[in-house]
C-alpha atoms as a PDB file:
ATOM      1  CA  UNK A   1       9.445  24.692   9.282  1.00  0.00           C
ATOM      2  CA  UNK A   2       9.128  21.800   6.746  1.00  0.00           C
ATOM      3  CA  UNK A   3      11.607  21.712   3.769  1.00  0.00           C
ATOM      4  CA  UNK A   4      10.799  22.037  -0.126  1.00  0.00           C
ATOM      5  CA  UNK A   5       7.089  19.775  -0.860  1.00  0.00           C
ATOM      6  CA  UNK A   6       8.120  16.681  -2.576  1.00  0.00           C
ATOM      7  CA  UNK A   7       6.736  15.469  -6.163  1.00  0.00           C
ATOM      8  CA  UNK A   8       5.898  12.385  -5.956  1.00  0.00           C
ATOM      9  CA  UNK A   9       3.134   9.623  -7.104  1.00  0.00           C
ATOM     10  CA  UNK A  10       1.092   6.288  -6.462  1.00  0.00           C
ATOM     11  CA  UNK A  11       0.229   4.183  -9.360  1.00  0.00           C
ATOM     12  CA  UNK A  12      -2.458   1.632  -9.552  1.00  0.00           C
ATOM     13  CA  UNK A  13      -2.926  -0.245 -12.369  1.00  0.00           C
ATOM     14  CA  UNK A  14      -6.796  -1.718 -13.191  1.00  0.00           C
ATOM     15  CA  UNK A  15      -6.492  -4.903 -15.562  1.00  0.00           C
ATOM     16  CA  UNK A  16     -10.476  -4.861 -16.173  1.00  0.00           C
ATOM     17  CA  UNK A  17     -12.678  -5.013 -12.735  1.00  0.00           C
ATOM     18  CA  UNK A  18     -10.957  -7.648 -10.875  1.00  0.00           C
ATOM     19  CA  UNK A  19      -7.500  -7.378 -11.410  1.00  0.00           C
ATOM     20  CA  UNK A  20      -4.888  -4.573 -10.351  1.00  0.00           C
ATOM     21  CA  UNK A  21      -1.642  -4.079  -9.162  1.00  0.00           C
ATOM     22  CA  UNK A  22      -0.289  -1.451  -7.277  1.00  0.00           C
ATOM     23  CA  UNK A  23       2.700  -0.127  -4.976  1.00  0.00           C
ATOM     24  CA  UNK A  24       1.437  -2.567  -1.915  1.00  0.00           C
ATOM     25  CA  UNK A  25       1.767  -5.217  -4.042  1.00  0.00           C
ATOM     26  CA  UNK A  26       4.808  -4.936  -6.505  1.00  0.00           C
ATOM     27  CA  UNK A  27       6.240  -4.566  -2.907  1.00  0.00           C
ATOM     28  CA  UNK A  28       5.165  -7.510  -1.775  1.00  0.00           C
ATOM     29  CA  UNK A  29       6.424  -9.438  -4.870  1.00  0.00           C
ATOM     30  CA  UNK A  30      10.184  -7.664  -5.176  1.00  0.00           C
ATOM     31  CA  UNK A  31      10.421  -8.981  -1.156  1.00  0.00           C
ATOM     32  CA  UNK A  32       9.691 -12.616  -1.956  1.00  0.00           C
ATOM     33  CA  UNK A  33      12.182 -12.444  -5.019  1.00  0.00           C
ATOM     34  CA  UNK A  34      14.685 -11.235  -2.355  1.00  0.00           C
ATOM     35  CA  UNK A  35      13.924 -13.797   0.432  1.00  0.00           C
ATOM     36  CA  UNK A  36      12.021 -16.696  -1.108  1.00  0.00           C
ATOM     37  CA  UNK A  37       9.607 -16.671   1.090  1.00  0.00           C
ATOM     38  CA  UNK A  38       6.239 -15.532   2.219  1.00  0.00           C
ATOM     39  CA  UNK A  39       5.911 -14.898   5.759  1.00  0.00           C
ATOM     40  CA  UNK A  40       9.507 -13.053   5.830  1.00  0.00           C
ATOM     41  CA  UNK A  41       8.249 -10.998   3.243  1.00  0.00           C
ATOM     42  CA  UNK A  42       5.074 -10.109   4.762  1.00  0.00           C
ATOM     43  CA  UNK A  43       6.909  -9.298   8.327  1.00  0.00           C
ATOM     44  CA  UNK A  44       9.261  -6.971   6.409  1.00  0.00           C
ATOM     45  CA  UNK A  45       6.542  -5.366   4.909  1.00  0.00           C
ATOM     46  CA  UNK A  46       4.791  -4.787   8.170  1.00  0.00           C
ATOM     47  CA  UNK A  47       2.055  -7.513   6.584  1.00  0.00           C
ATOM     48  CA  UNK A  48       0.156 -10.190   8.784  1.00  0.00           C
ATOM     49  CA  UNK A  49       0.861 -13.201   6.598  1.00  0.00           C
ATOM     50  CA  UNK A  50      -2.569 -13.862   6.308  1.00  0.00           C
ATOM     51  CA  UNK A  51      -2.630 -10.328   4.302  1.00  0.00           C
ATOM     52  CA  UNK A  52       0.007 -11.085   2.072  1.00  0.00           C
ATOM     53  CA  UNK A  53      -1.429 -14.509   1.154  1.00  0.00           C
ATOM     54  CA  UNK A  54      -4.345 -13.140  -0.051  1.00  0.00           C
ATOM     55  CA  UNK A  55      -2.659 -10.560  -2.165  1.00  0.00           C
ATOM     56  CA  UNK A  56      -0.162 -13.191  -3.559  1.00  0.00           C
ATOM     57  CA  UNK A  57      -3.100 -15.756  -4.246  1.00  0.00           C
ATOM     58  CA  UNK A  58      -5.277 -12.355  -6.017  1.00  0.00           C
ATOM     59  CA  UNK A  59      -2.422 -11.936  -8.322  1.00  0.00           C
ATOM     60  CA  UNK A  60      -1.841 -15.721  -9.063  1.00  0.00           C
ATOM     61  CA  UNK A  61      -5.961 -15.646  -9.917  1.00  0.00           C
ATOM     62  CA  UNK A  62      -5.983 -12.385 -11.780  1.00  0.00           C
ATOM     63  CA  UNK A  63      -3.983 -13.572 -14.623  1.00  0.00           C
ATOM     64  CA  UNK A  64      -4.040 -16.775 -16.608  1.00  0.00           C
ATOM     65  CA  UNK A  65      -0.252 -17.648 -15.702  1.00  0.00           C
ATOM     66  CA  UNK A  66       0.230 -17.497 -11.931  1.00  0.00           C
ATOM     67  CA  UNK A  67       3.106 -14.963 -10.624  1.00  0.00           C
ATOM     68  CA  UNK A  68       4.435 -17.052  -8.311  1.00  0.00           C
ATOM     69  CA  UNK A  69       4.864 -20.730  -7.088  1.00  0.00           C
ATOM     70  CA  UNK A  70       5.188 -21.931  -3.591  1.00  0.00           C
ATOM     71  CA  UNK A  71       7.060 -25.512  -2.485  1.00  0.00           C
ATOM     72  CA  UNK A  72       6.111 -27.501   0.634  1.00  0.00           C
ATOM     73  CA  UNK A  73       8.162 -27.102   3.369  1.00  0.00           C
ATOM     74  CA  UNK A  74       9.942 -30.071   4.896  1.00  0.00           C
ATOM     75  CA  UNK A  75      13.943 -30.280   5.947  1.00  0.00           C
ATOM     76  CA  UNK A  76      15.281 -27.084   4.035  1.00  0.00           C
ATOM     77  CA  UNK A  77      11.260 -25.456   4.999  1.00  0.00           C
ATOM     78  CA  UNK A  78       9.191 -24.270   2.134  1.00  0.00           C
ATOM     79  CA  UNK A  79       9.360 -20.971   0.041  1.00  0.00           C
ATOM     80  CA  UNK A  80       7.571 -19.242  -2.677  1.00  0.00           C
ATOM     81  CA  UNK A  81       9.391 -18.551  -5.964  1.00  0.00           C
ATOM     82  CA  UNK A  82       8.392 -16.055  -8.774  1.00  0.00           C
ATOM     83  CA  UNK A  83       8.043 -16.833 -12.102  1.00  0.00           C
ATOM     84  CA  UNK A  84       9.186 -15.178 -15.077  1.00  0.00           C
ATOM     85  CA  UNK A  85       5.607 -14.098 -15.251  1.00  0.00           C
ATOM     86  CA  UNK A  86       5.555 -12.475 -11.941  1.00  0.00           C
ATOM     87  CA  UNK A  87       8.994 -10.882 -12.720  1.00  0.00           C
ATOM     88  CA  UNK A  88       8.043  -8.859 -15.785  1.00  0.00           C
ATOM     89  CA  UNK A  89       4.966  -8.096 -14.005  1.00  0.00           C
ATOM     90  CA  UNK A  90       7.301  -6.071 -11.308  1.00  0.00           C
ATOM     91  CA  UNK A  91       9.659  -4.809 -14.673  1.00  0.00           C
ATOM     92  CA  UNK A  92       6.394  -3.605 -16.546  1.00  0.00           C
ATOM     93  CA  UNK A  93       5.156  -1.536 -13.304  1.00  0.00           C
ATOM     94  CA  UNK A  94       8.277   0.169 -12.210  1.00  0.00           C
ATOM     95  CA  UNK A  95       9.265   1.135 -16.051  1.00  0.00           C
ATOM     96  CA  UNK A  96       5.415   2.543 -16.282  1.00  0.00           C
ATOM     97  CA  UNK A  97       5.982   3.918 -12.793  1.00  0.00           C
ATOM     98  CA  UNK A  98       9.440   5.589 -13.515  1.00  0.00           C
ATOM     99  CA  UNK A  99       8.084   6.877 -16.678  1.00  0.00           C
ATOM    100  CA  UNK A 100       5.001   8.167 -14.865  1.00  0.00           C
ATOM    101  CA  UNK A 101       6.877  10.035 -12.381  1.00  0.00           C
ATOM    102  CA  UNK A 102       9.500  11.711 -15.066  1.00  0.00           C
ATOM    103  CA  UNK A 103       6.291  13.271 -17.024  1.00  0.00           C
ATOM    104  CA  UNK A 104       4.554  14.335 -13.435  1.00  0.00           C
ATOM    105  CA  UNK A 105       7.790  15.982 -12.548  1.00  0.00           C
ATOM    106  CA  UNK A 106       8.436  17.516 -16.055  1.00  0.00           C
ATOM    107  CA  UNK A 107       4.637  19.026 -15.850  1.00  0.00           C
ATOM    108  CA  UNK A 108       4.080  19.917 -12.482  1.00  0.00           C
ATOM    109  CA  UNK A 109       8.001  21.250 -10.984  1.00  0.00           C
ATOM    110  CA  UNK A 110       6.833  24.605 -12.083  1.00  0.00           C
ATOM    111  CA  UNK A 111       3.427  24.280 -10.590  1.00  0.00           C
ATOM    112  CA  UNK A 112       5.439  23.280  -6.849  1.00  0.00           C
ATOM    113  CA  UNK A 113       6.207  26.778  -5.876  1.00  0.00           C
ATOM    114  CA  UNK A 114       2.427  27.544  -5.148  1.00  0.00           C
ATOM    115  CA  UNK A 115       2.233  24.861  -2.590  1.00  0.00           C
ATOM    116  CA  UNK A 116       2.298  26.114   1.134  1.00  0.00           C
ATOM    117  CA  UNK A 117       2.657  22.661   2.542  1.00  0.00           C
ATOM    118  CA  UNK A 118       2.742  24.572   6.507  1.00  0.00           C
ATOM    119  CA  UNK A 119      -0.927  25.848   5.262  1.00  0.00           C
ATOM    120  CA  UNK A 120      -2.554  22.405   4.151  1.00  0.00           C
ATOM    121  CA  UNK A 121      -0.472  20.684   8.064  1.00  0.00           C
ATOM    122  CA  UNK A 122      -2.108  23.443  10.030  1.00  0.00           C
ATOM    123  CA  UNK A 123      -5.552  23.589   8.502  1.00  0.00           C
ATOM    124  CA  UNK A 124      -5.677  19.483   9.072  1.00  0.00           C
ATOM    125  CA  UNK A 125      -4.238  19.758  12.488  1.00  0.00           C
ATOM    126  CA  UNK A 126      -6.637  22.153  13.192  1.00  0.00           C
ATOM    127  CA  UNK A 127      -9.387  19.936  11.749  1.00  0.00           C
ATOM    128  CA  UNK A 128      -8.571  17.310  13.831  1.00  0.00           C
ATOM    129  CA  UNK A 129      -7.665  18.840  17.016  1.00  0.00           C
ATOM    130  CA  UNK A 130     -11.604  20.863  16.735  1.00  0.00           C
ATOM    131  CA  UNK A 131     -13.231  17.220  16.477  1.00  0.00           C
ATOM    132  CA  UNK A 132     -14.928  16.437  19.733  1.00  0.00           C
ATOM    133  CA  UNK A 133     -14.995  13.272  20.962  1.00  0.00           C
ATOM    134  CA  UNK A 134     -18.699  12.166  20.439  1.00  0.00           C
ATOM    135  CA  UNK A 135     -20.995  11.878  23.077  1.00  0.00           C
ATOM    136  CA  UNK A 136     -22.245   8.493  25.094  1.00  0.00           C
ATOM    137  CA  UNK A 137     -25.345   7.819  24.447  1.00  0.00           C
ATOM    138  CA  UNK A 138     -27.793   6.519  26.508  1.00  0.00           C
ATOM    139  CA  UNK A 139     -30.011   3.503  26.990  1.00  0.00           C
ATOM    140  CA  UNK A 140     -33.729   4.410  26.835  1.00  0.00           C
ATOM    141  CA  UNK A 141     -35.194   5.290  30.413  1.00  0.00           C
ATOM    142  CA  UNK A 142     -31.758   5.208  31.549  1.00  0.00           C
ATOM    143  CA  UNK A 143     -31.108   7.857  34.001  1.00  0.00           C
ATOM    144  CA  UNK A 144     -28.006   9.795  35.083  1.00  0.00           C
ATOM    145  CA  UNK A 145     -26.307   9.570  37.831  1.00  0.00           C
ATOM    146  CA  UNK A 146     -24.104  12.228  39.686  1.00  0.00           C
ATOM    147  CA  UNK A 147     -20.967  11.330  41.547  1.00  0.00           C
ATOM    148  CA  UNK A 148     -19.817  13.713  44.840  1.00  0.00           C
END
């Protein structure tokens, strides 16, 4: 039996057509700030680094201030620091984000106690237990062969 549904929400912000930022990568910035660097980020984040330079690099092109700098590695190694830029990016989001939440909760709590989360698990389950798995097909003129 699964507990009391939970309220919650994923925000995406759209600066025009090219430019967002979401949950994946406010993430990705608030685990730099903590470790300073890129590829430790993106293996806490369960991110191939490749992945997490491109979102870093979207984010420095999206705006005209970039929201982070990287340095060159050599003795001490290299690292990636954000700006002040990049840091009231992150502030910005999670007050929207907070604020977002508090107004879904205040409207919806009441709305909760016609959710049968058991219903919506079983009916997918069910969905994807009925799909079969499709069928082979053949090459033309190929013919079939049976196995004793």
């Amino acid at each position: 039996m699964m507990g009391t549904p939970r309220l919650d929400i994923r925000l995406r912000i759209d600066f025009g057509p090219t430019a967002s930022i979401g949950p994946g990568k406010v993430a990705l910035l608030e685990h730099i700030d903590r470790v300073g660097s890129l590829s430790q980020a993106a293996r806490e984040l369960g991110l191939s680094y490749r992945r997490a330079w491109q979102l870093l690099d979207d984010l420095n092109h999206s705006f005209t201030e970039p929201v982070a700098s990287a340095s060159v590695g050599g003795a001490g190694g290299g690292g990636v620091q954000l700006n002040a830029f990049g840091k009231a990016l992150i502030a910005a989001y999670r007050d929207v984000e907070h604020a977002a939440l508090d107004e879904t909760r205040l409207r919806f709590t009441a709305l909760m106690r016609n959710v049968e989360p058991e219903k919506g698990l079983r009916s997918r389950l069910r969905r994807l237990l009925s799909r079969r798995a499709p069928k082979s097909r053949k090459a033309p003129g190929a013919r079939s062969r049976s196995v004793l």
